[in-house]
Protein backbone atom coordinates (compact mmCIF):
# COMPACT_ATOMS: atom_id res chain seq x y z
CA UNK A 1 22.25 -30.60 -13.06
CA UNK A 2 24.59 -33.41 -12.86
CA UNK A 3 24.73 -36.68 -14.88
CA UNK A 4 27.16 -39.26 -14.06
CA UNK A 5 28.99 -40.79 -17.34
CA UNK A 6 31.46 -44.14 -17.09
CA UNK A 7 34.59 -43.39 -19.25
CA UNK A 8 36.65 -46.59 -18.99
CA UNK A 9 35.43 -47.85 -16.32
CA UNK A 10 35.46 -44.98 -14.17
CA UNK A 11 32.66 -42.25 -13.68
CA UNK A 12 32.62 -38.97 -14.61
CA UNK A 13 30.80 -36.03 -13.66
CA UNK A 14 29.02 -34.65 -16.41
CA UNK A 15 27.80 -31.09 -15.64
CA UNK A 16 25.43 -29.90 -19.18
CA UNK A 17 24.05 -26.35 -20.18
CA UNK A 18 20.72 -25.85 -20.30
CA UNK A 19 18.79 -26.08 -23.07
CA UNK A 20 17.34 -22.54 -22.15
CA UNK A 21 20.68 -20.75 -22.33
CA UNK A 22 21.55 -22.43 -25.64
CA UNK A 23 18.25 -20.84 -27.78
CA UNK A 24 18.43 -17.35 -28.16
CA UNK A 25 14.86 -15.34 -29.57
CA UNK A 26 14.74 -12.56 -31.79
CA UNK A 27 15.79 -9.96 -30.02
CA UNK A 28 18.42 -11.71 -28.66
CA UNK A 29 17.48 -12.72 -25.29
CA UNK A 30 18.03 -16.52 -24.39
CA UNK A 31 15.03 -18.73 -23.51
CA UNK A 32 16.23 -18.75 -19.45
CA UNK A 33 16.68 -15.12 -19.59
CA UNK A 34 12.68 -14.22 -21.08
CA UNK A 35 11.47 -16.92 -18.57
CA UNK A 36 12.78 -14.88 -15.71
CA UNK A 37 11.15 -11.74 -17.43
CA UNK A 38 7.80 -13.43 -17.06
CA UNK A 39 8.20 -15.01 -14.04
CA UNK A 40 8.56 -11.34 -12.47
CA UNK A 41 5.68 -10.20 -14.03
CA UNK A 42 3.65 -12.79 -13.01
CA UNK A 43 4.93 -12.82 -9.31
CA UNK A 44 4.88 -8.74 -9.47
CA UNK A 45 2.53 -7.85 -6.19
CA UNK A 46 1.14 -4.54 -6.34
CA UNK A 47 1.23 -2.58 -2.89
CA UNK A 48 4.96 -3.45 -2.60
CA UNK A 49 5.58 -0.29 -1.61
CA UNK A 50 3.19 2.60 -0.60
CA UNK A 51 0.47 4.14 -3.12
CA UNK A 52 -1.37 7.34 -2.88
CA UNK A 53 -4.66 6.59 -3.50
CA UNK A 54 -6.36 10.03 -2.61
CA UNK A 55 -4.62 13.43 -1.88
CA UNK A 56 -6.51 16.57 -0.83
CA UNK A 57 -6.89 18.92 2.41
CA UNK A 58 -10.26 18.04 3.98
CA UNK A 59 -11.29 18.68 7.46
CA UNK A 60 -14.22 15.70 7.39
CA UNK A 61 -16.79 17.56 8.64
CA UNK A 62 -20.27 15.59 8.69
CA UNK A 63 -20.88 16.73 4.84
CA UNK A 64 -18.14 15.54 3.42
CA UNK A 65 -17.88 12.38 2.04
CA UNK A 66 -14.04 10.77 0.45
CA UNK A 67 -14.33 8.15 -2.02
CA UNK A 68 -10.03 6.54 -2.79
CA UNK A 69 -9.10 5.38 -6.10
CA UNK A 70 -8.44 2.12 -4.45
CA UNK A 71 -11.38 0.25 -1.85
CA UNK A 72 -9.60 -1.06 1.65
CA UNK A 73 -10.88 -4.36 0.61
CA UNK A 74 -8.25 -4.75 -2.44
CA UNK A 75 -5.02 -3.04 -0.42
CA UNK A 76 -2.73 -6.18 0.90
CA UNK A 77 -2.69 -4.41 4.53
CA UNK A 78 -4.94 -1.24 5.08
CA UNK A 79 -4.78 2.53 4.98
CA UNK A 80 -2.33 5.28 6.31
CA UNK A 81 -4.42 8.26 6.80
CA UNK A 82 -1.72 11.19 6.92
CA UNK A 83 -3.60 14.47 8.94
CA UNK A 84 -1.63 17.97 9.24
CA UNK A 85 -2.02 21.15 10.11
CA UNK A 86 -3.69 22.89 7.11
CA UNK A 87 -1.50 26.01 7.39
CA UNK A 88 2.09 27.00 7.38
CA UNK A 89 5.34 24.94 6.09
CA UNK A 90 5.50 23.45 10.22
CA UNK A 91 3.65 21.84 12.59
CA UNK A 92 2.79 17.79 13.02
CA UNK A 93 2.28 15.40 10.59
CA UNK A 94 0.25 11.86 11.98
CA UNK A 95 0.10 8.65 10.41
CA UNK A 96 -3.00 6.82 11.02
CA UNK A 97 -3.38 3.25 10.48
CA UNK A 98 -6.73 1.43 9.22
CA UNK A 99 -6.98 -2.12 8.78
CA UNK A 100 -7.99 -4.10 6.00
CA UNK A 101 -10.25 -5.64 8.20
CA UNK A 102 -12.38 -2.45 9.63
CA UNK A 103 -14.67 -2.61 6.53
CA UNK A 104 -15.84 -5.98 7.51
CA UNK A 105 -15.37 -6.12 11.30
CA UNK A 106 -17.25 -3.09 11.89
CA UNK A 107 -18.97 -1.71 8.83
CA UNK A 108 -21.27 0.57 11.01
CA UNK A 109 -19.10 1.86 13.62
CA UNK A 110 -16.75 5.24 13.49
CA UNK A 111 -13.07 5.16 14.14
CA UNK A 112 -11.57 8.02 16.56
CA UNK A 113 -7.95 9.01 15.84
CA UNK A 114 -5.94 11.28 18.25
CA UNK A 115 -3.71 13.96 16.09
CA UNK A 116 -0.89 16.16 17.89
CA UNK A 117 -0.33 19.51 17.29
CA UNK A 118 1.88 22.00 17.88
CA UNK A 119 2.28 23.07 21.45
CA UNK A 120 1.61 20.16 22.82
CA UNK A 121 -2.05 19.93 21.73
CA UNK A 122 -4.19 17.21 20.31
CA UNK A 123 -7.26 16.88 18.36
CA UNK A 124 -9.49 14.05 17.51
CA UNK A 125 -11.12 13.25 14.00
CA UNK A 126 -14.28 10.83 14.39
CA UNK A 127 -14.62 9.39 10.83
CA UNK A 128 -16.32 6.07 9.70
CA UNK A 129 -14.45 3.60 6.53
CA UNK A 130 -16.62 2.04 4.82
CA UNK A 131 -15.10 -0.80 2.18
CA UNK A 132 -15.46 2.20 -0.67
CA UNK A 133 -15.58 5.47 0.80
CA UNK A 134 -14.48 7.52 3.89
CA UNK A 135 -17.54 9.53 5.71
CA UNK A 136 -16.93 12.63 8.50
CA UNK A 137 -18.19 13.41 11.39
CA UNK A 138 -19.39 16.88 12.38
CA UNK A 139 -17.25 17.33 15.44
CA UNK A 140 -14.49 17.24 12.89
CA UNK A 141 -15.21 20.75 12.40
CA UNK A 142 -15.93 22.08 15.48
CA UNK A 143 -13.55 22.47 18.79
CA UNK A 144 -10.36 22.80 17.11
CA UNK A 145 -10.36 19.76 15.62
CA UNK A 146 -10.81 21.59 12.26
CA UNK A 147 -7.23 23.05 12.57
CA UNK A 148 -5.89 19.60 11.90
CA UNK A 149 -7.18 18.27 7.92
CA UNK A 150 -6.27 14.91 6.22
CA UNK A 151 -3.99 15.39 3.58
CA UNK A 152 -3.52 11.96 1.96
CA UNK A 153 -4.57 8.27 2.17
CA UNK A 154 -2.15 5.69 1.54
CA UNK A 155 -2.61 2.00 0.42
CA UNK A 156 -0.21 -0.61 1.81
């Protein structure tokens, strides 16, 4: 902040500290330095980065039924629905994105997703997202396609 001050007939620039760095609190943090500290909290968004919100190894047959610590309706983007190979330390790992928006776009209707796997191969997985919980589909487990599982969900 500047302040113009006439000395003799001449201005001056006048260039004062805050009040904020001149009051210290109790622990000896100035008043500028604990309004930043607040600030940040207040302005913290969650989903920054990624969070696991469910973590397993489920093939999604048409009895099973996945319910995230986190609904798709409160993530800032979507999901990332990671699938592998349920056995041995190689093979492919696919990231599947879901949209926020699937919930409410098409509550009723089921999503496919095309997996690779080794060799060349691919499977599908036929699942439907609801807003709280993830449902399969019995050709999940039948075909193949119950050589590739879903290992984690991510929020976003």
């Amino acid at each position: 902040m500047q302040i113009n001050y006439k000395l003799n007939g001449q201005f001056e620039h006048l260039y004062p500290v805050t009040l904020g760095d001149n009051v210290r609190l109790n622990n000896g943090t100035t008043l500028e330095q604990w309004k930043k500290q607040i600030e940040d909290l207040f302005n913290q968004v969650e989903d920054k980065d990624y969070n696991e919100i469910w973590s397993g190894s489920e093939t999604l047959d048409g009895s099973k039924e996945i319910v995230p610590t986190k609904p798709l309706s409160e993530c800032s983007n979507g999901y990332i629905l990671v699938f592998k190979e349920p056995s041995g330390a190689s093979g492919n790992v696919n990231y599947c994105y879901v949209p926020k928006t699937q919930s409410s776009m098409y509550p009723t209707f089921g999503i496919k997703f095309l997996v690779g796997v080794r060799s060349g191969g691919i499977r599908s997985k036929f699942i439907y997202i609801e807003d709280k919980k993830i449902k399969g589909h019995s050709s999940n487990g039948t075909g193949g396609n119950e050589e590739t599982v879903l290992v984690k969900i991510i929020s976003y």
